[in-house]
C-alpha atoms as a PDB file:
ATOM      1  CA  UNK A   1     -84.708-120.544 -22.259  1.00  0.00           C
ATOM      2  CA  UNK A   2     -85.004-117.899 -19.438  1.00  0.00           C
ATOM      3  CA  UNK A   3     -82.507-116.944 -16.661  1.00  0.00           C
ATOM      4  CA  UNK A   4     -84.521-118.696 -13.908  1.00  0.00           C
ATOM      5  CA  UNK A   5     -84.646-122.246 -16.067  1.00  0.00           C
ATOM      6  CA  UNK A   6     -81.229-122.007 -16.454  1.00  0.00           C
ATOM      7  CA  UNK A   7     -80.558-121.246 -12.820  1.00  0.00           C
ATOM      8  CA  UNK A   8     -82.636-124.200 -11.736  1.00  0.00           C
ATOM      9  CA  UNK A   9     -80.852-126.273 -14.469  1.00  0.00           C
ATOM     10  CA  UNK A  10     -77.801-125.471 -13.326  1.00  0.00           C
ATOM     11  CA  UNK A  11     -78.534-126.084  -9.461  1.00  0.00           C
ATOM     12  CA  UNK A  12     -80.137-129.807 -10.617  1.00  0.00           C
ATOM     13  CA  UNK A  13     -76.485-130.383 -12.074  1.00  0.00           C
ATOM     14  CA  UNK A  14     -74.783-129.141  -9.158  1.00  0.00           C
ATOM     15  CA  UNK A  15     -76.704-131.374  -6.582  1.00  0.00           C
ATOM     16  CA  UNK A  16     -76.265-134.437  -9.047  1.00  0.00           C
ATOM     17  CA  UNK A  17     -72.184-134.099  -9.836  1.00  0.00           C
ATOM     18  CA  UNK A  18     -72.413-133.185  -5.864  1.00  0.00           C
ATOM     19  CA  UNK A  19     -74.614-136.416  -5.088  1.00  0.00           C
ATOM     20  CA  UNK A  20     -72.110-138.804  -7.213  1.00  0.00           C
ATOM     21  CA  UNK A  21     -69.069-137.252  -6.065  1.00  0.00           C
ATOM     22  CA  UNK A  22     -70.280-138.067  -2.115  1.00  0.00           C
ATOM     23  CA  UNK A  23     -71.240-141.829  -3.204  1.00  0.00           C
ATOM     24  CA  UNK A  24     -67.809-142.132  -4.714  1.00  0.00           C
ATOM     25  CA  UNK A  25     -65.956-141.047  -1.549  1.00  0.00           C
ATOM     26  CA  UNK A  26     -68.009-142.688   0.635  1.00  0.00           C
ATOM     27  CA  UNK A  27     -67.527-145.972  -1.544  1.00  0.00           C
ATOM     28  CA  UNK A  28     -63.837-145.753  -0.988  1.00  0.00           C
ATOM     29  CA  UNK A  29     -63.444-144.770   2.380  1.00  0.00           C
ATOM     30  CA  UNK A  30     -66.375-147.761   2.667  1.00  0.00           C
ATOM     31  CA  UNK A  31     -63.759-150.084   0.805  1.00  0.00           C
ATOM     32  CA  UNK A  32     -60.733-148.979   2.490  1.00  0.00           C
ATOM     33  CA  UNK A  33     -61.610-149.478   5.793  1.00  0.00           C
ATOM     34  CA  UNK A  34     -62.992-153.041   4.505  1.00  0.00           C
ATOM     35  CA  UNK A  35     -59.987-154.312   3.011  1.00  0.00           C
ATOM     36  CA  UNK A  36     -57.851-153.532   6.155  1.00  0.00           C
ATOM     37  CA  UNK A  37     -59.332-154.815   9.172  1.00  0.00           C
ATOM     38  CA  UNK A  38     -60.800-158.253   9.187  1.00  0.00           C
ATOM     39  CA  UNK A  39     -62.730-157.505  12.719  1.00  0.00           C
ATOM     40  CA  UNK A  40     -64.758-154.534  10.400  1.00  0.00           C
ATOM     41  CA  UNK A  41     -65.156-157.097   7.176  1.00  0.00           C
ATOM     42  CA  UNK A  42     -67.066-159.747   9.871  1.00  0.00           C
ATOM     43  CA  UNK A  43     -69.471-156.876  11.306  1.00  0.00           C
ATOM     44  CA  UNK A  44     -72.800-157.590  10.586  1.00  0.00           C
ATOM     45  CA  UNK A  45     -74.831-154.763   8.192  1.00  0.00           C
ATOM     46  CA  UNK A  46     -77.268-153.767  11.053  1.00  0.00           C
ATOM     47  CA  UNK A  47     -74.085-152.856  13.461  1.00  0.00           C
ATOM     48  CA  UNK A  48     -72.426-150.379  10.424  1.00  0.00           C
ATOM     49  CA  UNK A  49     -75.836-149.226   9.630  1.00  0.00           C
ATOM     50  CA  UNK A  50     -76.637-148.597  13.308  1.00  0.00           C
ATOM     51  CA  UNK A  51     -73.357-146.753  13.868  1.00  0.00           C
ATOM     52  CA  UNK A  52     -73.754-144.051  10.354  1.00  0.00           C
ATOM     53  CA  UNK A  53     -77.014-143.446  11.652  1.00  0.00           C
ATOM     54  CA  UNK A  54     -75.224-142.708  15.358  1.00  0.00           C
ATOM     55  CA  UNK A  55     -72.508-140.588  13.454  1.00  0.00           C
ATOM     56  CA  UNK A  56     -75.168-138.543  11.548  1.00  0.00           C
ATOM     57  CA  UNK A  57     -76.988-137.767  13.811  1.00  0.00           C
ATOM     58  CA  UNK A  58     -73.860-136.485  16.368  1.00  0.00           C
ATOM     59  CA  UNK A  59     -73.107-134.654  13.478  1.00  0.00           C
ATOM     60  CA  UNK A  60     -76.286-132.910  13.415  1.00  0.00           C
ATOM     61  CA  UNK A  61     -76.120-131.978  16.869  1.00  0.00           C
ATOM     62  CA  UNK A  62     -72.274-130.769  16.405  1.00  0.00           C
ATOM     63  CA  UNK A  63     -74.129-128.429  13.770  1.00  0.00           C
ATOM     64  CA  UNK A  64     -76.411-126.601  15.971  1.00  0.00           C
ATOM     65  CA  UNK A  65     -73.604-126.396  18.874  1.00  0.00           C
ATOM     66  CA  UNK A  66     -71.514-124.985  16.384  1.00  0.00           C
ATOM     67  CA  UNK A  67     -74.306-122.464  15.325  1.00  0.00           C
ATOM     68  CA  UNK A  68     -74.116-120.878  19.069  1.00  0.00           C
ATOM     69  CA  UNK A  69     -70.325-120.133  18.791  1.00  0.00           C
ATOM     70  CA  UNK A  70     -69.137-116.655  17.630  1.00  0.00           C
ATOM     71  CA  UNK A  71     -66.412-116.678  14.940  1.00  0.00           C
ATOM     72  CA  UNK A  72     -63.380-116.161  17.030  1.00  0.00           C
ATOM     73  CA  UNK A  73     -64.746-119.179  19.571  1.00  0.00           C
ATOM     74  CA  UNK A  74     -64.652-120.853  16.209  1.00  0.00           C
ATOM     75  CA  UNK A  75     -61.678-119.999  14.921  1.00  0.00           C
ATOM     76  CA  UNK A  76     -60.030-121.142  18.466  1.00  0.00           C
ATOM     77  CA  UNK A  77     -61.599-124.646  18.046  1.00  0.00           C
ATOM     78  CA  UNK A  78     -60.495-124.997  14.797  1.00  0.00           C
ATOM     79  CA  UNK A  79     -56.747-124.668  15.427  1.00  0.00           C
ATOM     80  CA  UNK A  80     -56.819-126.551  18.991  1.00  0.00           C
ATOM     81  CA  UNK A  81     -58.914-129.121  16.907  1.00  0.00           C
ATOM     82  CA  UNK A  82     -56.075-129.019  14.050  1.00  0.00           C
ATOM     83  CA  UNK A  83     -53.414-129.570  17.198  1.00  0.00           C
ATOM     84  CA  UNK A  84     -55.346-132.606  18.838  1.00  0.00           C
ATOM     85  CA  UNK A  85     -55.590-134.039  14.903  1.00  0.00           C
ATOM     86  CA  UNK A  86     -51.668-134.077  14.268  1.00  0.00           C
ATOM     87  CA  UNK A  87     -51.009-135.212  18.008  1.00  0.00           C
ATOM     88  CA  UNK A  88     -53.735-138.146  17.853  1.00  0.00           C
ATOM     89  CA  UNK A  89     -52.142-139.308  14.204  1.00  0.00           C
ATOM     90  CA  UNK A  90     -48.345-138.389  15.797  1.00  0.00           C
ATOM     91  CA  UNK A  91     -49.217-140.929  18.600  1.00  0.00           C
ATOM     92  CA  UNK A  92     -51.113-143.698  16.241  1.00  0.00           C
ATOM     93  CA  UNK A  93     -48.708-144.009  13.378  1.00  0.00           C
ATOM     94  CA  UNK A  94     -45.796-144.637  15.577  1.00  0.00           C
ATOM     95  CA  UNK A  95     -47.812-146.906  17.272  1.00  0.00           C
ATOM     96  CA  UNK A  96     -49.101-149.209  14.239  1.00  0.00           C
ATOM     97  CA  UNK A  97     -46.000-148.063  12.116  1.00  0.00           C
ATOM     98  CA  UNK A  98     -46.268-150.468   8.580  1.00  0.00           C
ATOM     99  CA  UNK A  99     -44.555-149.825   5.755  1.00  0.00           C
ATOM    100  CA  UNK A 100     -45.318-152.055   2.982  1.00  0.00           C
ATOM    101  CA  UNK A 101     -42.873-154.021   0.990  1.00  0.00           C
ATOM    102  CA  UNK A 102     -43.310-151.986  -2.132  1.00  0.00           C
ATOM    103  CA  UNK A 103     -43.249-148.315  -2.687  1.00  0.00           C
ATOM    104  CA  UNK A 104     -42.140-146.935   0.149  1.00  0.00           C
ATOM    105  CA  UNK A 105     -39.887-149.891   1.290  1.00  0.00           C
ATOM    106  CA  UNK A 106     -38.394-149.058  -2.292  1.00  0.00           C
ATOM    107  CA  UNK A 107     -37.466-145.576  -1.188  1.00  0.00           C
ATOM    108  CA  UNK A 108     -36.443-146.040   1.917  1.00  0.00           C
ATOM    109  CA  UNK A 109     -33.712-148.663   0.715  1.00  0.00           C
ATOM    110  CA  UNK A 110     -32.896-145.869  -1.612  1.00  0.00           C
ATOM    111  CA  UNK A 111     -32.604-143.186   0.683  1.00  0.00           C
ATOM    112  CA  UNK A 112     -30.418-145.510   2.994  1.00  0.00           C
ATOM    113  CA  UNK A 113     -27.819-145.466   0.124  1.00  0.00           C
ATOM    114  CA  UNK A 114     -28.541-141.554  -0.372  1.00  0.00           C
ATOM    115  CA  UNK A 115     -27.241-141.128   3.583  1.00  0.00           C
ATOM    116  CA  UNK A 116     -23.888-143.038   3.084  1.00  0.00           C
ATOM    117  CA  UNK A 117     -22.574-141.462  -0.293  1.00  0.00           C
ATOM    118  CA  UNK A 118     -23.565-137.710  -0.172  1.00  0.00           C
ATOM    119  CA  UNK A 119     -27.498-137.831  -1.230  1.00  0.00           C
ATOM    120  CA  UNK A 120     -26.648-139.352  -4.877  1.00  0.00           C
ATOM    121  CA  UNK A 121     -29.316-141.658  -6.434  1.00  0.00           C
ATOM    122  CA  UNK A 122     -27.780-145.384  -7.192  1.00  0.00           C
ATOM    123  CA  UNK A 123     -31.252-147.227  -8.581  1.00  0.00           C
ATOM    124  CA  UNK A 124     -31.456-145.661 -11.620  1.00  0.00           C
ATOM    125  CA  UNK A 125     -33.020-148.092 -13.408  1.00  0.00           C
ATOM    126  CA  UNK A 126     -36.286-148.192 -10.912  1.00  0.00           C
ATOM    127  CA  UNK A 127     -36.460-144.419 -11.107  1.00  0.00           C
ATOM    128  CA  UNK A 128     -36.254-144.393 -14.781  1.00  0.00           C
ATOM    129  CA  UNK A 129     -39.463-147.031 -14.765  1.00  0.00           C
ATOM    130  CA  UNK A 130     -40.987-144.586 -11.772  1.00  0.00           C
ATOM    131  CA  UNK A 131     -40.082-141.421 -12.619  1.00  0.00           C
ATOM    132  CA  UNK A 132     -42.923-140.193 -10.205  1.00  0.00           C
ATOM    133  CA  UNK A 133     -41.380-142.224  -7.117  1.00  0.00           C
ATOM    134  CA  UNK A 134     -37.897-138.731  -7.475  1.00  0.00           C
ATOM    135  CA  UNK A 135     -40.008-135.924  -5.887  1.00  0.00           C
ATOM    136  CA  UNK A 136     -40.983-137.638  -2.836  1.00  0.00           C
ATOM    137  CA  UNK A 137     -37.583-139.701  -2.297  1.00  0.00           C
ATOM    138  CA  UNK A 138     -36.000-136.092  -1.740  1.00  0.00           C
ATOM    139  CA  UNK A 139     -38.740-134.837   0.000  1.00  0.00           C
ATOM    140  CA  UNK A 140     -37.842-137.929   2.481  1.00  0.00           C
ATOM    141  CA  UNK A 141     -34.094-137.862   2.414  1.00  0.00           C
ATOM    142  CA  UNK A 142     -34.277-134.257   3.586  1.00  0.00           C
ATOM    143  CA  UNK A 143     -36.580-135.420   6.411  1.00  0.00           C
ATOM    144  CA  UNK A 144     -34.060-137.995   7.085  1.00  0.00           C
ATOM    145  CA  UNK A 145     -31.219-135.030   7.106  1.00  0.00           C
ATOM    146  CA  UNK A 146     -32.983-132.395   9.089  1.00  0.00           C
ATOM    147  CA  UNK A 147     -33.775-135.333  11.473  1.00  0.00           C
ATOM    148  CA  UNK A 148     -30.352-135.949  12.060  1.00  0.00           C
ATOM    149  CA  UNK A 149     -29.697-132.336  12.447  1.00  0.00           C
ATOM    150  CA  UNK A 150     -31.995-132.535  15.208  1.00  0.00           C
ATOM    151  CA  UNK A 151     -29.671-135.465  16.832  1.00  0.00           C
ATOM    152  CA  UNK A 152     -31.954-137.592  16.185  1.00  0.00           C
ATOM    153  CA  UNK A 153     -30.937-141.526  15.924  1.00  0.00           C
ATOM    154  CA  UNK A 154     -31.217-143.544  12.393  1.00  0.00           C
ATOM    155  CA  UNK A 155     -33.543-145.920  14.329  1.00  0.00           C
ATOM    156  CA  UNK A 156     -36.086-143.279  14.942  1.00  0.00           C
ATOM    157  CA  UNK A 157     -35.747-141.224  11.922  1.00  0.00           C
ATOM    158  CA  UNK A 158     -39.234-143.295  10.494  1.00  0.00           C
ATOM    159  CA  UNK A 159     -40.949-142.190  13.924  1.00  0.00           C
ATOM    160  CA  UNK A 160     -39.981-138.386  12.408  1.00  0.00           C
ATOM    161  CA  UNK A 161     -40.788-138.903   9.445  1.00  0.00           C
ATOM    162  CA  UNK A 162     -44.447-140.191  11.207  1.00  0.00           C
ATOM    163  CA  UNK A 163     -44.595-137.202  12.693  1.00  0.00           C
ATOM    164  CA  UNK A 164     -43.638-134.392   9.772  1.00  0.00           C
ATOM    165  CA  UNK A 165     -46.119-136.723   7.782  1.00  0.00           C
ATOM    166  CA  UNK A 166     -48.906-136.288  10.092  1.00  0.00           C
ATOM    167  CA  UNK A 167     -48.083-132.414  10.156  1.00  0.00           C
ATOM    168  CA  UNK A 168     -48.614-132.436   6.904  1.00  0.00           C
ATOM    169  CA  UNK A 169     -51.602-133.916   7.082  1.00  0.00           C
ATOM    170  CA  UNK A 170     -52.965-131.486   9.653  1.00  0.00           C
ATOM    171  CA  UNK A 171     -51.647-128.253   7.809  1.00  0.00           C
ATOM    172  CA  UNK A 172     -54.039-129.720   5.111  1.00  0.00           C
ATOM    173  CA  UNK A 173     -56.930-129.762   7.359  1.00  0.00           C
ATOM    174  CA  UNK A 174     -56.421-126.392   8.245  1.00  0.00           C
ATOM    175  CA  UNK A 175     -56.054-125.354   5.145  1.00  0.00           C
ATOM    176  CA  UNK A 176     -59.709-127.105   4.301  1.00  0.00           C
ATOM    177  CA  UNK A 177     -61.061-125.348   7.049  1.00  0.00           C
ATOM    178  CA  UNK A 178     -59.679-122.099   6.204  1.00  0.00           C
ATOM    179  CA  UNK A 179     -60.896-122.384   2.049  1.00  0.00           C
ATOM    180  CA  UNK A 180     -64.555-123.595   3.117  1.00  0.00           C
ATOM    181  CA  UNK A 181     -64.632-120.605   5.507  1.00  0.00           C
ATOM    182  CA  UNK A 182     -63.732-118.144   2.632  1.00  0.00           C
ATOM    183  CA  UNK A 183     -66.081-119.659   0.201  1.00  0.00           C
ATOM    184  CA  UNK A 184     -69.074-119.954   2.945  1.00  0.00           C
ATOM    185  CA  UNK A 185     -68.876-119.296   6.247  1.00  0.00           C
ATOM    186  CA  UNK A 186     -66.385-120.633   9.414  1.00  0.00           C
ATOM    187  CA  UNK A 187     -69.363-122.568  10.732  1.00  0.00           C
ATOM    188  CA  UNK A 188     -69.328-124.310   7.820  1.00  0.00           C
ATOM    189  CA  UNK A 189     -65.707-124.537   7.679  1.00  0.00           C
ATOM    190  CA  UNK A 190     -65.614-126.109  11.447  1.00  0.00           C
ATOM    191  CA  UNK A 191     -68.021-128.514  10.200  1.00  0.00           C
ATOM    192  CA  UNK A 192     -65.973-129.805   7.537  1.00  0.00           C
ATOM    193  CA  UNK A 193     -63.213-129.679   9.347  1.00  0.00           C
ATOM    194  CA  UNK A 194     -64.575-132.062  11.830  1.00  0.00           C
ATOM    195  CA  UNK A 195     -65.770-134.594   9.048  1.00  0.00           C
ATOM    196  CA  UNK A 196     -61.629-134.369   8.150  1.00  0.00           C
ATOM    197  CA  UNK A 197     -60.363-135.472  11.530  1.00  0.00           C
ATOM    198  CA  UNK A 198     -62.399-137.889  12.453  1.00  0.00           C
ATOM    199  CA  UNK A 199     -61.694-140.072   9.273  1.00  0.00           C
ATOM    200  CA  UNK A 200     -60.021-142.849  10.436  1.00  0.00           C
ATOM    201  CA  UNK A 201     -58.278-143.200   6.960  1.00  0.00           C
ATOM    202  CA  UNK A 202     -55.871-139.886   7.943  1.00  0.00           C
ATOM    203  CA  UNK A 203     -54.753-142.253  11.049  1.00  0.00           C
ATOM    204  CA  UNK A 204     -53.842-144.851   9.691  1.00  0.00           C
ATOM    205  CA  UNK A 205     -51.800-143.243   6.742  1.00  0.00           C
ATOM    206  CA  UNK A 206     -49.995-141.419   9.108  1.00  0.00           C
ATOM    207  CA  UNK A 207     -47.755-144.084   9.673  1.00  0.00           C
ATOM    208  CA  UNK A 208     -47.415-144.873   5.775  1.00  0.00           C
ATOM    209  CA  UNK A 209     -45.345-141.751   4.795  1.00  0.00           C
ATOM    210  CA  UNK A 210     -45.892-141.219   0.758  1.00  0.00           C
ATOM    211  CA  UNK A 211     -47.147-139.199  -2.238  1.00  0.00           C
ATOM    212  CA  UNK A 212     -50.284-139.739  -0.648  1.00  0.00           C
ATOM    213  CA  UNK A 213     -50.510-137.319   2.623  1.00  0.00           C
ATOM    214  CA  UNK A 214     -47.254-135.511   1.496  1.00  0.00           C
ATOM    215  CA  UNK A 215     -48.928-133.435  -1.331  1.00  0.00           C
ATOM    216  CA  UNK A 216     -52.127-132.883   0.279  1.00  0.00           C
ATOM    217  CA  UNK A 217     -50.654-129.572   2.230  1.00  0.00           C
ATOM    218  CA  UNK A 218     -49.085-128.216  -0.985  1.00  0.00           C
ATOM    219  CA  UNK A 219     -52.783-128.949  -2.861  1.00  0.00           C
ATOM    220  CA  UNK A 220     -54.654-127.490  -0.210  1.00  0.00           C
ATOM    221  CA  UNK A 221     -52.586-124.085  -0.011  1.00  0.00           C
ATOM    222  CA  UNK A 222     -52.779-123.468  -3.662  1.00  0.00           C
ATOM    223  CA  UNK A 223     -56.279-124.233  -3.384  1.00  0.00           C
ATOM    224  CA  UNK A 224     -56.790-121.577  -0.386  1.00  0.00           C
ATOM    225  CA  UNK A 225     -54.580-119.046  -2.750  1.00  0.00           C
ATOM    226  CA  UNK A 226     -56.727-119.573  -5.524  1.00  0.00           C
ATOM    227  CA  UNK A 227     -59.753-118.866  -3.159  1.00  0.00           C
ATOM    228  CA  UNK A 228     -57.962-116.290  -1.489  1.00  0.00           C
ATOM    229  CA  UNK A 229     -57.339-114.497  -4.587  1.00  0.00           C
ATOM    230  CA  UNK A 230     -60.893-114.791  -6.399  1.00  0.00           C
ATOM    231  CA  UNK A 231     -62.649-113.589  -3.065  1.00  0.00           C
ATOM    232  CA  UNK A 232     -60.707-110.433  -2.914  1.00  0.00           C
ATOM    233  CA  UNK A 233     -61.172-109.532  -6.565  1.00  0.00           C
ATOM    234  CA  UNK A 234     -65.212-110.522  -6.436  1.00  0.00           C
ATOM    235  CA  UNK A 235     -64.428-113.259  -9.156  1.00  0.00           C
ATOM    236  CA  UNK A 236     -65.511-116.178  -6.807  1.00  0.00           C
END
Protein backbone atom coordinates (compact mmCIF):
# COMPACT_ATOMS: atom_id res chain seq x y z
CA UNK A 1 0.00 0.00 0.00
CA UNK A 2 1.37 3.46 -1.10
CA UNK A 3 1.92 6.67 0.95
CA UNK A 4 -1.10 8.46 -0.58
CA UNK A 5 -3.62 5.29 0.35
CA UNK A 6 -2.42 5.42 3.57
CA UNK A 7 -2.79 9.16 3.90
CA UNK A 8 -6.35 8.99 2.69
CA UNK A 9 -6.86 5.97 5.06
CA UNK A 10 -5.76 7.67 7.73
CA UNK A 11 -7.80 11.02 7.09
CA UNK A 12 -11.19 8.56 6.61
CA UNK A 13 -10.30 7.45 10.32
CA UNK A 14 -9.74 10.79 11.53
CA UNK A 15 -13.11 12.27 10.22
CA UNK A 16 -14.95 9.04 11.57
CA UNK A 17 -13.35 8.89 15.42
CA UNK A 18 -13.92 12.89 14.83
CA UNK A 19 -17.67 12.33 13.58
CA UNK A 20 -18.48 9.87 16.71
CA UNK A 21 -16.70 11.81 19.17
CA UNK A 22 -19.08 15.12 18.11
CA UNK A 23 -22.37 12.79 18.27
CA UNK A 24 -21.27 11.69 21.69
CA UNK A 25 -20.89 15.23 23.08
CA UNK A 26 -23.63 16.52 21.50
CA UNK A 27 -25.75 13.48 22.93
CA UNK A 28 -24.81 14.52 26.40
CA UNK A 29 -24.96 18.05 26.40
CA UNK A 30 -28.51 17.02 24.41
CA UNK A 31 -29.33 14.84 27.62
CA UNK A 32 -28.14 17.14 30.17
CA UNK A 33 -29.93 19.99 29.37
CA UNK A 34 -33.07 17.48 29.07
CA UNK A 35 -32.96 16.03 32.35
CA UNK A 36 -32.78 19.49 34.09
CA UNK A 37 -35.34 21.74 32.94
CA UNK A 38 -38.83 20.49 32.48
CA UNK A 39 -39.83 23.82 30.31
CA UNK A 40 -36.86 22.33 27.61
CA UNK A 41 -38.20 18.44 28.03
CA UNK A 42 -41.99 19.90 26.85
CA UNK A 43 -40.48 21.87 23.71
CA UNK A 44 -41.72 20.57 20.73
CA UNK A 45 -38.85 18.97 18.07
CA UNK A 46 -39.53 21.68 15.36
CA UNK A 47 -38.72 24.62 18.10
CA UNK A 48 -35.03 22.75 19.09
CA UNK A 49 -34.57 21.96 15.52
CA UNK A 50 -35.45 25.52 14.47
CA UNK A 51 -33.14 27.03 17.09
CA UNK A 52 -29.60 24.53 16.07
CA UNK A 53 -30.31 25.55 12.73
CA UNK A 54 -30.44 29.49 14.13
CA UNK A 55 -27.19 28.70 16.21
CA UNK A 56 -25.36 27.23 13.15
CA UNK A 57 -25.88 29.39 11.12
CA UNK A 58 -24.80 32.58 13.69
CA UNK A 59 -21.97 30.53 13.99
CA UNK A 60 -21.17 30.64 10.46
CA UNK A 61 -21.45 34.21 10.26
CA UNK A 62 -19.23 34.62 13.63
CA UNK A 63 -16.68 32.66 11.28
CA UNK A 64 -16.34 35.04 8.51
CA UNK A 65 -16.43 38.17 11.07
CA UNK A 66 -13.79 36.53 12.76
CA UNK A 67 -11.84 36.00 9.41
CA UNK A 68 -11.62 40.04 9.04
CA UNK A 69 -9.90 40.48 12.48
CA UNK A 70 -6.06 40.63 12.69
CA UNK A 71 -4.48 38.42 15.40
CA UNK A 72 -3.96 40.92 18.10
CA UNK A 73 -7.90 42.19 17.55
CA UNK A 74 -8.26 38.50 18.21
CA UNK A 75 -6.30 37.92 20.86
CA UNK A 76 -8.12 41.09 22.66
CA UNK A 77 -11.55 39.40 22.13
CA UNK A 78 -10.49 36.36 23.39
CA UNK A 79 -9.47 37.51 26.88
CA UNK A 80 -12.40 40.26 27.23
CA UNK A 81 -14.55 37.23 25.99
CA UNK A 82 -12.78 34.91 28.77
CA UNK A 83 -13.67 38.02 31.39
CA UNK A 84 -17.47 38.37 30.32
CA UNK A 85 -17.50 34.18 30.60
CA UNK A 86 -16.33 34.05 34.40
CA UNK A 87 -18.46 37.28 35.23
CA UNK A 88 -21.75 35.88 33.43
CA UNK A 89 -21.17 32.27 35.39
CA UNK A 90 -19.92 34.52 38.74
CA UNK A 91 -23.39 36.24 38.52
CA UNK A 92 -25.58 32.91 37.54
CA UNK A 93 -24.29 30.41 40.02
CA UNK A 94 -24.87 32.63 42.92
CA UNK A 95 -28.01 33.26 41.57
CA UNK A 96 -29.40 29.52 41.06
CA UNK A 97 -26.86 28.27 43.78
CA UNK A 98 -27.91 24.14 44.30
CA UNK A 99 -25.94 21.90 45.85
CA UNK A 100 -27.22 18.49 45.81
CA UNK A 101 -27.71 16.29 48.77
CA UNK A 102 -24.92 13.94 47.87
CA UNK A 103 -21.39 14.59 46.93
CA UNK A 104 -20.82 17.83 47.53
CA UNK A 105 -23.32 18.24 50.48
CA UNK A 106 -20.98 15.31 51.79
CA UNK A 107 -17.96 17.57 51.68
CA UNK A 108 -19.17 20.47 52.70
CA UNK A 109 -20.46 18.83 56.09
CA UNK A 110 -16.93 17.63 56.16
CA UNK A 111 -15.20 20.68 55.63
CA UNK A 112 -17.54 22.38 58.31
CA UNK A 113 -15.88 20.00 60.88
CA UNK A 114 -12.35 20.69 59.12
CA UNK A 115 -12.97 24.70 60.13
CA UNK A 116 -13.69 24.03 63.89
CA UNK A 117 -10.79 21.52 64.82
CA UNK A 118 -7.68 22.70 62.82
CA UNK A 119 -8.42 21.19 59.11
CA UNK A 120 -8.35 17.38 60.46
CA UNK A 121 -10.58 14.86 58.58
CA UNK A 122 -13.32 13.15 61.11
CA UNK A 123 -15.40 10.84 58.33
CA UNK A 124 -13.00 8.46 57.79
CA UNK A 125 -14.99 5.81 57.01
CA UNK A 126 -16.75 7.74 53.83
CA UNK A 127 -13.30 8.73 52.62
CA UNK A 128 -11.98 5.31 52.92
CA UNK A 129 -15.19 4.10 50.57
CA UNK A 130 -14.37 7.50 48.34
CA UNK A 131 -10.98 7.82 48.36
CA UNK A 132 -11.40 10.14 45.22
CA UNK A 133 -13.90 12.59 47.17
CA UNK A 134 -9.73 13.78 49.56
CA UNK A 135 -8.26 15.91 46.71
CA UNK A 136 -11.09 18.12 46.15
CA UNK A 137 -12.29 18.38 49.98
CA UNK A 138 -8.81 20.24 50.48
CA UNK A 139 -8.94 21.94 47.45
CA UNK A 140 -12.36 23.40 49.09
CA UNK A 141 -11.34 23.81 52.68
CA UNK A 142 -8.51 26.04 51.47
CA UNK A 143 -11.10 28.05 49.49
CA UNK A 144 -13.03 28.17 52.61
CA UNK A 145 -9.63 29.47 54.51
CA UNK A 146 -8.36 31.96 52.03
CA UNK A 147 -12.03 33.18 52.01
CA UNK A 148 -11.92 33.95 55.45
CA UNK A 149 -8.61 35.54 55.07
CA UNK A 150 -10.31 37.79 52.84
CA UNK A 151 -12.93 38.67 55.83
CA UNK A 152 -15.21 37.11 54.25
CA UNK A 153 -18.44 35.74 56.32
CA UNK A 154 -19.14 31.74 56.72
CA UNK A 155 -22.54 32.53 55.08
CA UNK A 156 -20.99 33.64 51.89
CA UNK A 157 -18.02 31.49 51.74
CA UNK A 158 -20.29 29.07 49.01
CA UNK A 159 -20.88 32.44 46.95
CA UNK A 160 -16.67 32.34 46.87
CA UNK A 161 -16.34 29.29 46.33
CA UNK A 162 -19.02 30.10 43.12
CA UNK A 163 -16.85 32.43 42.10
CA UNK A 164 -13.08 30.69 42.33
CA UNK A 165 -15.14 27.77 40.65
CA UNK A 166 -16.23 29.75 37.79
CA UNK A 167 -12.53 31.14 37.50
CA UNK A 168 -11.58 28.01 37.09
CA UNK A 169 -13.74 27.35 34.63
CA UNK A 170 -12.74 30.37 32.57
CA UNK A 171 -8.86 29.82 33.00
CA UNK A 172 -9.88 26.53 31.19
CA UNK A 173 -11.40 28.28 28.35
CA UNK A 174 -8.52 30.25 27.88
CA UNK A 175 -6.43 27.70 28.04
CA UNK A 176 -8.65 25.91 25.04
CA UNK A 177 -8.33 28.89 23.17
CA UNK A 178 -4.75 29.30 23.62
CA UNK A 179 -3.91 25.15 22.66
CA UNK A 180 -6.29 25.33 19.45
CA UNK A 181 -4.40 28.52 18.47
CA UNK A 182 -0.97 26.70 18.74
CA UNK A 183 -2.12 23.65 16.98
CA UNK A 184 -4.06 25.78 14.10
CA UNK A 185 -4.53 29.12 14.01
CA UNK A 186 -6.19 31.97 16.68
CA UNK A 187 -9.14 32.24 14.32
CA UNK A 188 -9.73 28.95 14.92
CA UNK A 189 -8.98 29.18 18.47
CA UNK A 190 -11.65 32.24 18.88
CA UNK A 191 -14.02 30.01 17.27
CA UNK A 192 -13.77 27.34 19.68
CA UNK A 193 -13.58 29.42 22.24
CA UNK A 194 -16.92 30.84 21.52
CA UNK A 195 -18.58 27.27 21.15
CA UNK A 196 -17.03 27.00 25.09
CA UNK A 197 -18.85 29.98 26.52
CA UNK A 198 -21.87 29.83 25.20
CA UNK A 199 -22.60 26.23 26.58
CA UNK A 200 -25.09 26.65 28.92
CA UNK A 201 -23.79 23.48 30.80
CA UNK A 202 -20.51 25.75 32.16
CA UNK A 203 -23.43 28.05 33.80
CA UNK A 204 -25.10 26.06 35.43
CA UNK A 205 -22.13 24.04 37.03
CA UNK A 206 -20.82 27.06 38.19
CA UNK A 207 -22.87 27.02 41.07
CA UNK A 208 -22.18 23.14 41.73
CA UNK A 209 -18.50 23.46 42.88
CA UNK A 210 -16.78 19.77 42.32
CA UNK A 211 -14.25 17.44 40.65
CA UNK A 212 -16.07 18.39 37.74
CA UNK A 213 -15.04 22.20 36.75
CA UNK A 214 -12.20 22.11 39.41
CA UNK A 215 -9.78 19.91 37.31
CA UNK A 216 -10.63 21.21 34.04
CA UNK A 217 -7.92 24.28 34.48
CA UNK A 218 -5.20 21.87 35.71
CA UNK A 219 -6.16 19.43 32.41
CA UNK A 220 -6.21 22.16 30.13
CA UNK A 221 -2.67 23.68 31.17
CA UNK A 222 -0.92 20.42 30.92
CA UNK A 223 -2.59 20.01 27.77
CA UNK A 224 -1.32 23.61 26.45
CA UNK A 225 2.33 22.46 27.94
CA UNK A 226 2.25 19.42 26.11
CA UNK A 227 1.33 21.51 22.93
CA UNK A 228 3.55 24.11 23.89
CA UNK A 229 6.38 21.84 24.08
CA UNK A 230 5.84 19.62 20.81
CA UNK A 231 5.36 22.92 18.69
CA UNK A 232 8.66 24.30 19.67
CA UNK A 233 10.59 21.10 19.09
CA UNK A 234 8.63 20.42 15.48
CA UNK A 235 7.27 17.08 17.07
CA UNK A 236 3.56 18.24 16.77
Amino acid sequence: MNKNKLNKLGQILYKTILAVLFVLVAYVIYRSIFDIFQPIQEMKPIIIILGTAVMLFLFVKLKKAISKLNEKQINIVALVLTVLFFVGMSIIGNLIISIPSYDLCNILSEINIMMQNGGHFETEQYYCKFPNQTPVTILIFVIYKLGMLLNISVQNLNNFAIIINSLFVAVAAYFIYLSVKKLKDEKIGLLTLIFFVVNPIFYLQSSYFYTDTFCMPFLMIAIYIYIYIYRETGRL
